[in-house]
Protein backbone atom coordinates (compact mmCIF):
# COMPACT_ATOMS: atom_id res chain seq x y z
CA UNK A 1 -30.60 17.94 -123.90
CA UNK A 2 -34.40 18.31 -124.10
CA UNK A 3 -36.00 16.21 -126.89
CA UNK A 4 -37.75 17.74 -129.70
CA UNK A 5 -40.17 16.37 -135.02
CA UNK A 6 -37.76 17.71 -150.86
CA UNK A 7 -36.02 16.90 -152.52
CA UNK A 8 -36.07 18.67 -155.97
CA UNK A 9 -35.09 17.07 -158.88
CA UNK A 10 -32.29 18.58 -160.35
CA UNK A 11 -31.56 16.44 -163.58
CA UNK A 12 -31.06 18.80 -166.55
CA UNK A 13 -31.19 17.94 -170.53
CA UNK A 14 -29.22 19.69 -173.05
CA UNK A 15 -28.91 19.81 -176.61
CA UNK A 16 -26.32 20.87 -178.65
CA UNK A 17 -27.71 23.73 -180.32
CA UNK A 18 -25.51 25.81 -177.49
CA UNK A 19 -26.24 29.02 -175.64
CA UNK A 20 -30.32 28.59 -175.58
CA UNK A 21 -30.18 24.90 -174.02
CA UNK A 22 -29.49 26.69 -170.76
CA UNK A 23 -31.61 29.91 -170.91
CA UNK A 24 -34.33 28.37 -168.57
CA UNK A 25 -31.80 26.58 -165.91
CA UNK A 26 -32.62 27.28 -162.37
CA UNK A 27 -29.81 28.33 -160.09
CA UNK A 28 -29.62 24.63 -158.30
CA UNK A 29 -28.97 23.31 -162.06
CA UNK A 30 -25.73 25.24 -162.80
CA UNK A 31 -23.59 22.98 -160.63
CA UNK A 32 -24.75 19.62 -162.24
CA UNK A 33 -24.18 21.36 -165.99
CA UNK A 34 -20.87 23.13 -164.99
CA UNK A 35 -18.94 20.77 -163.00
CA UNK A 36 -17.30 18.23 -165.37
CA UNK A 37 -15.89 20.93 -166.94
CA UNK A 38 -14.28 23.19 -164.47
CA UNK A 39 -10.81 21.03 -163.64
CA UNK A 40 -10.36 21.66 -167.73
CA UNK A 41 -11.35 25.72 -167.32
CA UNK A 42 -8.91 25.62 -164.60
CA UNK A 43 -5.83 23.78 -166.64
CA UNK A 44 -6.50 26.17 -169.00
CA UNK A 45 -6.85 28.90 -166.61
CA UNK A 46 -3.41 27.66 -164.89
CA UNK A 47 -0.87 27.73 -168.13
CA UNK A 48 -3.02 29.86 -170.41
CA UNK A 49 -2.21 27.66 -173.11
CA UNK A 50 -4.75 25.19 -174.53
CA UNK A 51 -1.94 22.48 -175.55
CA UNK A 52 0.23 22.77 -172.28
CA UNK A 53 -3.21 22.23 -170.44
CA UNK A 54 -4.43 19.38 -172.30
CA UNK A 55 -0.85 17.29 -171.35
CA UNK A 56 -1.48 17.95 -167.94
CA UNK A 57 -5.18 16.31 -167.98
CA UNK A 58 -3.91 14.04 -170.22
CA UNK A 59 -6.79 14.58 -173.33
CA UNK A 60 -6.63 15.94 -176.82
CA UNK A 61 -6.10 19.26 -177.32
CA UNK A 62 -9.32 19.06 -179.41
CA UNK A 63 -11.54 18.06 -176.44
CA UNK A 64 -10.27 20.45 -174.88
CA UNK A 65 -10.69 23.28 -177.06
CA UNK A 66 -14.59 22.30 -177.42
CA UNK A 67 -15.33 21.82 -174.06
CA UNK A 68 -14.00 25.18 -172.83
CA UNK A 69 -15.55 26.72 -175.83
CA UNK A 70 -18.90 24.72 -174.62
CA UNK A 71 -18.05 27.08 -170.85
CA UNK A 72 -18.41 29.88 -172.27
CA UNK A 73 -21.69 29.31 -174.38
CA UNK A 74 -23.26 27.85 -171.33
CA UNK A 75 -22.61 30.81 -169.24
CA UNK A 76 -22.78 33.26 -171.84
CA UNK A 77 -20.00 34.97 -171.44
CA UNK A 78 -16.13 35.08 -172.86
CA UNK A 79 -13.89 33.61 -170.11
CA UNK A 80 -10.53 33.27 -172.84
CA UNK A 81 -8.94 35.79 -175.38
CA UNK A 82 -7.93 33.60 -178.06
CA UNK A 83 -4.11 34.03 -179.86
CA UNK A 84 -3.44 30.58 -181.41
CA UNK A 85 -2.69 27.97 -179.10
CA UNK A 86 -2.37 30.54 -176.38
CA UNK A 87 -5.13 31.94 -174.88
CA UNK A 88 -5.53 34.80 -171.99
CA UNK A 89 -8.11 35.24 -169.38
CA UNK A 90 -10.77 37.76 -170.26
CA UNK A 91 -11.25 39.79 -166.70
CA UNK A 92 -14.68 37.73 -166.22
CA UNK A 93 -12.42 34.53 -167.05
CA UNK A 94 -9.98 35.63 -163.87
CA UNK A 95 -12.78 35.88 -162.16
CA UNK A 96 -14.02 32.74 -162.72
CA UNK A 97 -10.48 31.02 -162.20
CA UNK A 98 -10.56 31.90 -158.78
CA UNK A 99 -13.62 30.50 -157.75
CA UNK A 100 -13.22 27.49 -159.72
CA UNK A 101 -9.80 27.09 -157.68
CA UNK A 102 -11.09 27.46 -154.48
CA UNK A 103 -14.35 25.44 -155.48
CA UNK A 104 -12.20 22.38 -156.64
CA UNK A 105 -9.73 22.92 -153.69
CA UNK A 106 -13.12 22.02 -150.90
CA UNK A 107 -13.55 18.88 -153.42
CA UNK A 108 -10.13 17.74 -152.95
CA UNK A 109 -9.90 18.45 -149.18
CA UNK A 110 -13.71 16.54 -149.02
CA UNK A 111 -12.48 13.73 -150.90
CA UNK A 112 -9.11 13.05 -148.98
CA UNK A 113 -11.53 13.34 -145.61
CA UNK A 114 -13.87 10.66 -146.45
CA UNK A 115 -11.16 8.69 -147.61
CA UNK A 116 -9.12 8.88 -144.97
CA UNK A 117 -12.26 8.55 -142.51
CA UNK A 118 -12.74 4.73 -144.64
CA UNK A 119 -9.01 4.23 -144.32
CA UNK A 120 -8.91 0.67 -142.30
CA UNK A 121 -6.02 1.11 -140.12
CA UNK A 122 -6.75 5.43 -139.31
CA UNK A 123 -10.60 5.71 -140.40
CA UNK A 124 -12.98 6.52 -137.82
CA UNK A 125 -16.50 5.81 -136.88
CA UNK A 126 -19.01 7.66 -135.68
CA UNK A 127 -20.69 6.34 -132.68
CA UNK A 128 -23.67 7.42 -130.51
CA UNK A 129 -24.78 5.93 -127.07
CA UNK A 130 -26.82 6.52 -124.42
CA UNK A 131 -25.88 8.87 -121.51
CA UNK A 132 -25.90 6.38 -119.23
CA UNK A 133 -23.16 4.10 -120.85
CA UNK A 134 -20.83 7.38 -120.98
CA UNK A 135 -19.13 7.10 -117.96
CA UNK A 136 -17.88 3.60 -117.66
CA UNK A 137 -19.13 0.98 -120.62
CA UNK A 138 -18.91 2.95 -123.51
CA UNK A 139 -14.92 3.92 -122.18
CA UNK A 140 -14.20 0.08 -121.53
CA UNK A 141 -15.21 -0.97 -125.19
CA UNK A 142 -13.12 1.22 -126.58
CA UNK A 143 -10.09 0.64 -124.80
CA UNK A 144 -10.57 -2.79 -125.92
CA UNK A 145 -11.36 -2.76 -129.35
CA UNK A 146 -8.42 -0.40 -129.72
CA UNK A 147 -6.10 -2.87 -128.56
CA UNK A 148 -6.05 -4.71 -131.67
CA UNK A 149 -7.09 -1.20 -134.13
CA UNK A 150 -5.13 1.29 -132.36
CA UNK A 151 -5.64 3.78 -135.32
CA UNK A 152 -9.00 3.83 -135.52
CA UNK A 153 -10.52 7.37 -134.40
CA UNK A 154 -14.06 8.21 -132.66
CA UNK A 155 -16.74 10.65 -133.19
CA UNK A 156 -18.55 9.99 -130.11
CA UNK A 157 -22.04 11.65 -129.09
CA UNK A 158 -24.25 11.16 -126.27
CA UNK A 159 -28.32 11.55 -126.68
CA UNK A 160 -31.10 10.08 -126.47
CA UNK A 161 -32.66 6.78 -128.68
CA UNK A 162 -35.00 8.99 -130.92
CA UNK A 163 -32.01 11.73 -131.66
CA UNK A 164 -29.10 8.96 -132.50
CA UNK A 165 -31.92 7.61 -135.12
CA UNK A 166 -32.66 10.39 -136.39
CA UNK A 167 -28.88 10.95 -136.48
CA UNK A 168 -28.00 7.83 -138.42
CA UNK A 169 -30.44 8.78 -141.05
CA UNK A 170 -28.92 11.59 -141.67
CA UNK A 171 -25.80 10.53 -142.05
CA UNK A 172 -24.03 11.78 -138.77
CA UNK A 173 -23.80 8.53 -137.04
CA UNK A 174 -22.91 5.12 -138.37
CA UNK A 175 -24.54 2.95 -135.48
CA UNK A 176 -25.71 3.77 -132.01
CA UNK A 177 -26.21 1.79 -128.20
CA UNK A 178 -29.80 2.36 -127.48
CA UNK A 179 -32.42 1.24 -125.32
CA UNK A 180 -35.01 0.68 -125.83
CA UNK A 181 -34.25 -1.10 -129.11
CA UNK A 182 -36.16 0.67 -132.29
CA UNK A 183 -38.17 -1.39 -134.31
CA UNK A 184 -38.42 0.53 -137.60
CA UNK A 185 -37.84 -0.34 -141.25
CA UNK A 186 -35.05 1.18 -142.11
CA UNK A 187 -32.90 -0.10 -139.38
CA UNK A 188 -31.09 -3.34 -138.72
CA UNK A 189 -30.78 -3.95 -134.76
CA UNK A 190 -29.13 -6.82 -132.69
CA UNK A 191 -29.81 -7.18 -128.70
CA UNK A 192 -26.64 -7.09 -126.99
CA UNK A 193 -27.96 -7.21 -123.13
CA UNK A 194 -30.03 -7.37 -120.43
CA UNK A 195 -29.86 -4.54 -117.53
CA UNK A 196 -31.45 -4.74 -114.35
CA UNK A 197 -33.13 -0.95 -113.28
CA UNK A 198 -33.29 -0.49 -109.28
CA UNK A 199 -35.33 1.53 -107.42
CA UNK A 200 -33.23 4.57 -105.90
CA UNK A 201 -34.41 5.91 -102.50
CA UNK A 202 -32.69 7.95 -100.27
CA UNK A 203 -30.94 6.70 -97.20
CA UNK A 204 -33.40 7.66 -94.29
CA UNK A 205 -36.07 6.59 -96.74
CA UNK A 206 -38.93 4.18 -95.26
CA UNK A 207 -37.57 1.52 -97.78
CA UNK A 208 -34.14 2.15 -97.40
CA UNK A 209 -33.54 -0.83 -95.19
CA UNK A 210 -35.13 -3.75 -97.71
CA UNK A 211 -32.94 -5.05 -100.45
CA UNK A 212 -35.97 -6.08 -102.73
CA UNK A 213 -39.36 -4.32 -103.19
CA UNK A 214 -42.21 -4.44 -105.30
CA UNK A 215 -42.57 -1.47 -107.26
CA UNK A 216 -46.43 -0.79 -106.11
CA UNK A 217 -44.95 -0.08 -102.73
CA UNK A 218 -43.63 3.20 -104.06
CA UNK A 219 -46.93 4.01 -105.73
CA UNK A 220 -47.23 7.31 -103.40
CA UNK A 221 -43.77 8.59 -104.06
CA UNK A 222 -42.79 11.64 -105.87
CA UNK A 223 -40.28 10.36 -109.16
CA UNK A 224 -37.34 11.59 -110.42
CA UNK A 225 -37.02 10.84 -113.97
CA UNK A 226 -35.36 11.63 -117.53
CA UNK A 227 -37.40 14.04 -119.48
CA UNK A 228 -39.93 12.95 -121.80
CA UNK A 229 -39.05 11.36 -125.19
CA UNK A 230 -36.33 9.56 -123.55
CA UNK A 231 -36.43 5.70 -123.33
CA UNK A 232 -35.58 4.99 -119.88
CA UNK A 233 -38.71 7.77 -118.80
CA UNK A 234 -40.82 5.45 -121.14
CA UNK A 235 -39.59 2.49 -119.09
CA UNK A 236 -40.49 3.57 -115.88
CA UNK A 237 -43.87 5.03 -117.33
CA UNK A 238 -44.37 1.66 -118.56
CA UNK A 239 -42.92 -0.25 -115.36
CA UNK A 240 -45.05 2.19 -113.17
CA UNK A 241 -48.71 0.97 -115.30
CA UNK A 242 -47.54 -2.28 -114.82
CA UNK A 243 -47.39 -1.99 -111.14
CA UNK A 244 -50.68 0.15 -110.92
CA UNK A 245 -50.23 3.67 -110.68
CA UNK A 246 -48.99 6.28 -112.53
CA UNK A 247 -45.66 7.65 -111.22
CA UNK A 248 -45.87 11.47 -109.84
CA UNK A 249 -43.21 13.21 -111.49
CA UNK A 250 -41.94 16.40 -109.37
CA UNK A 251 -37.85 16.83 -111.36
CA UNK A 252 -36.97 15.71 -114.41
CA UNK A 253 -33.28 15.58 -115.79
CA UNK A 254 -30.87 14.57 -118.44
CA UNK A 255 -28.52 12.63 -116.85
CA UNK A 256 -28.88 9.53 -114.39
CA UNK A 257 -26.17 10.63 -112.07
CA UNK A 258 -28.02 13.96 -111.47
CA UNK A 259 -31.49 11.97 -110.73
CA UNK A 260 -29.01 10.02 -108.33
CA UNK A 261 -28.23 13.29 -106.63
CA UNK A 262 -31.74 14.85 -106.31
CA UNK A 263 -32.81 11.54 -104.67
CA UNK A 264 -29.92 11.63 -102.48
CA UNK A 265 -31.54 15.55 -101.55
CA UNK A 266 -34.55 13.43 -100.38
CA UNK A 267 -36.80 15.07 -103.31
CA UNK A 268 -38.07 11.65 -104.58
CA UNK A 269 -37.20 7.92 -105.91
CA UNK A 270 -35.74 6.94 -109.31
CA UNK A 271 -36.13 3.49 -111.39
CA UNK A 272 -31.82 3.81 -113.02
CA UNK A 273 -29.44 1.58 -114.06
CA UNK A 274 -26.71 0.17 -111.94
CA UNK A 275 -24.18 2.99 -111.16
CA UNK A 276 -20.50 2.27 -111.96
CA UNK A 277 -19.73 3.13 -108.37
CA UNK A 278 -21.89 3.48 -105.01
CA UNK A 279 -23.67 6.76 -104.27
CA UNK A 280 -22.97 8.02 -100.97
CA UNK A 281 -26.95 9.19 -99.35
CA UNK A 282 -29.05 6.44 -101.88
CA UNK A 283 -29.66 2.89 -101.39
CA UNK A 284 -30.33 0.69 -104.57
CA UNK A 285 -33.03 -1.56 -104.15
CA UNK A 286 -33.71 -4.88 -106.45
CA UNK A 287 -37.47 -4.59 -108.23
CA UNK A 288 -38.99 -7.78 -108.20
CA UNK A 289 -42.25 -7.24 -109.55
CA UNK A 290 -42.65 -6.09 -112.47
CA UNK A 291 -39.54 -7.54 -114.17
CA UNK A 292 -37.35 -4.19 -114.19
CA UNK A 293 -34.96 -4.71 -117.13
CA UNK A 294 -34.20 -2.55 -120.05
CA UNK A 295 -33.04 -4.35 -123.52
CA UNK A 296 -29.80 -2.44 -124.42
CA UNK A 297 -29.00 -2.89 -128.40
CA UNK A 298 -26.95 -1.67 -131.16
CA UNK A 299 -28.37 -0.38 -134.19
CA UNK A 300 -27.48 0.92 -137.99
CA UNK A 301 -28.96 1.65 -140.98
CA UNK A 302 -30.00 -0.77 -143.21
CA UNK A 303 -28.43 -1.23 -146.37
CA UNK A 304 -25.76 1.39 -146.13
CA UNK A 305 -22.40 0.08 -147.11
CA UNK A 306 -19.63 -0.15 -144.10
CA UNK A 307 -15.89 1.22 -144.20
CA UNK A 308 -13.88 -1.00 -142.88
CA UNK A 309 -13.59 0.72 -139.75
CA UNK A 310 -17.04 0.68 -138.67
CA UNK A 311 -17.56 -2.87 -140.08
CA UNK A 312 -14.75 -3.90 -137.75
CA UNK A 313 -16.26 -1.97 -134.46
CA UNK A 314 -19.92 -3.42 -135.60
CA UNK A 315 -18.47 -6.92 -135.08
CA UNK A 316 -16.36 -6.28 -132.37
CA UNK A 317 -19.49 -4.70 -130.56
CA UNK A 318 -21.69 -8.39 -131.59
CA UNK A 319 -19.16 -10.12 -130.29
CA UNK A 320 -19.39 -8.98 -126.82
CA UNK A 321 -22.95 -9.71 -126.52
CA UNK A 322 -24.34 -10.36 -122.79
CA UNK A 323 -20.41 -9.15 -121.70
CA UNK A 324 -21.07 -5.38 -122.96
CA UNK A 325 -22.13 -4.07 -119.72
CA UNK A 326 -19.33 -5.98 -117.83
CA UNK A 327 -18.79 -2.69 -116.05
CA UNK A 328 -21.66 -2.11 -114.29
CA UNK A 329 -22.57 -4.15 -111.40
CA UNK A 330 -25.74 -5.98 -111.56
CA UNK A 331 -25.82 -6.47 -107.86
CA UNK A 332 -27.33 -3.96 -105.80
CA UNK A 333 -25.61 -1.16 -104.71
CA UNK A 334 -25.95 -0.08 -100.66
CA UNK A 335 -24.91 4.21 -100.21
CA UNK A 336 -25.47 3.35 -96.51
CA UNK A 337 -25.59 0.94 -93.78
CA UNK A 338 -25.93 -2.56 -94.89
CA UNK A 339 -29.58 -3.15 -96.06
CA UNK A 340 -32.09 -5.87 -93.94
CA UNK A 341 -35.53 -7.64 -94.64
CA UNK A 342 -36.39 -8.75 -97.81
């Protein structure tokens, strides 16, 4: 995934002189004006009978009576044939119905979804994380905070840091594992951990036999990194000035196991994350200057109410601070023979 960059106001005032209040509404306005009143059209719609319709919504048949009345001013138009009590649908009025039936049917099916989604046993939450904690961590917290909410569903997506924000705000995420961890107004974050990066080099590289190195001794290698606008390429951008030099980037990727791979082809050196198991053709070598660590955090919006479902994952998730990434190895991992020197 390769990174990427008003609201009208809709209130409407009306009077009660009738069909001349809504001469001048604007298409977007029909909606706000029409919709407490089109569960009674359809009542009346249903029995076509104004008394039989006002038992079932439980008002007086006199509310009733005006308010459908108040329809048909406000669109202009006769939706009922009038015979007493009874009433028909004019062919504009069947019209109507239908749409009004389907309309309120995608209210009722929205309504039982977001309730069932807050439902604290069977709700779900929608989580986002980095691709790196896809194939082991991410998998291992679930497992365990399902073993006390087995009910509770996931909406999981993978991305980047800037993409699960942007996510959140709009509503498709309710909190994310990111690194590095946003600082922004509109978010609430919490560290949960520390991650040693290594530097990856190929087996028959001229490093391949240390176990530690300082990262200004691969100042004249080609990099493999993530593509720009993700946080670990910052990182090592970052890492790399701090060391000296600015890294020579000749592939860039999506995924860390596929940077794993190209340096395993012998087409350059990687700053990544632990991987959950050892790469056959890379060794892993400890960075010890500059401090090679990425901050791993959670983050949500601030001030948007939790269902219970996410508020139980969002503690779960702070209580396993400094244990999240329990498993990926923070030792080095060897893809050859065993490493010498220091």
């Amino acid at each position: 995934m390769s990174p990427a960059g008003n609201k009208k106001d809709n209130r409407v005032t009306t009077g009660s002189s009738g069909p001349s209040d809504s001469a001048g509404l604007g298409q977007e306005s029909w909606a706000s004006l029409l919709t407490p009143r089109l569960a009674q059209f359809a009542a009346v719609a249903r029995h076509e009978h104004i008394t039989r319709a006002a038992q079932e919504l439980g008002v007086p048949q006199s509310t009733l009576s005006r308010a459908t009345a108040r329809l048909e001013e406000d669109l202009r138009i006769s939706l009922l044939a009038r015979h007493g009590r009874a009433v028909s649908l004019t062919p504009a009025g069947r019209a109507f119905a239908r749409a009004v039936e389907r309309a309120l049917g995608e209210v009722e099916r929205a309504a039982e979804v977001v309730r069932t989604d807050a439902d604290p046993a069977t709700g779900k939450v929608a989580f986002g994380f980095l691709h790196t904690m896809g194939p082991e961590t991410v998998p291992a917290l679930i497992r365990e905070f399902r073993s006390d909410h087995p009910g509770i569903r996931f909406s999981l997506v993978q991305s980047y840091g800037e993409d699960m924000m942007e996510r959140m705000r709009e509503g498709e995420l309710d909190l994310c594992l990111t690194s590095p961890i946003p600082d922004a107004p509109d978010l609430v974050t919490r560290r949960l951990a520390l991650q040693r990066l290594r530097l990856v080099v190929p087996a028959d590289h001229r490093l391949a036999g240390r176990r530690r190195v300082r990262l200004a001794e691969a100042a004249e290698e080609s990099f493999v990194t993530l593509e720009p606008g993700y946080g670990l390429r910052k990182l090592t951008e970052k890492l790399c000035a701090q060391a000296g030099f600015t890294p020579r980037v000749a592939f860039e990727g999506e995924e860390a196991e596929t940077l794993r791979g190209l340096v395993a082809a012998g087409l350059g050196v990687a700053l990544l994350p632990p991987p959950t198991v050892p790469r056959p053709g890379v060794q892993e070598l400890s960075v010890t200057a500059p401090a090679a660590v990425r901050e791993i955090g959670v983050a949500w919006m601030a001030g948007h109410p939790d269902t219970q479902p996410v508020a139980a994952f969002k503690t779960f998730l702070l209580s396993r601070r400094d244990r999240v990434l329990a498993g990926s190895s923070e030792e080095p991992q060897v893809g050859g023979a065993p490493a010498g020197g220091a």
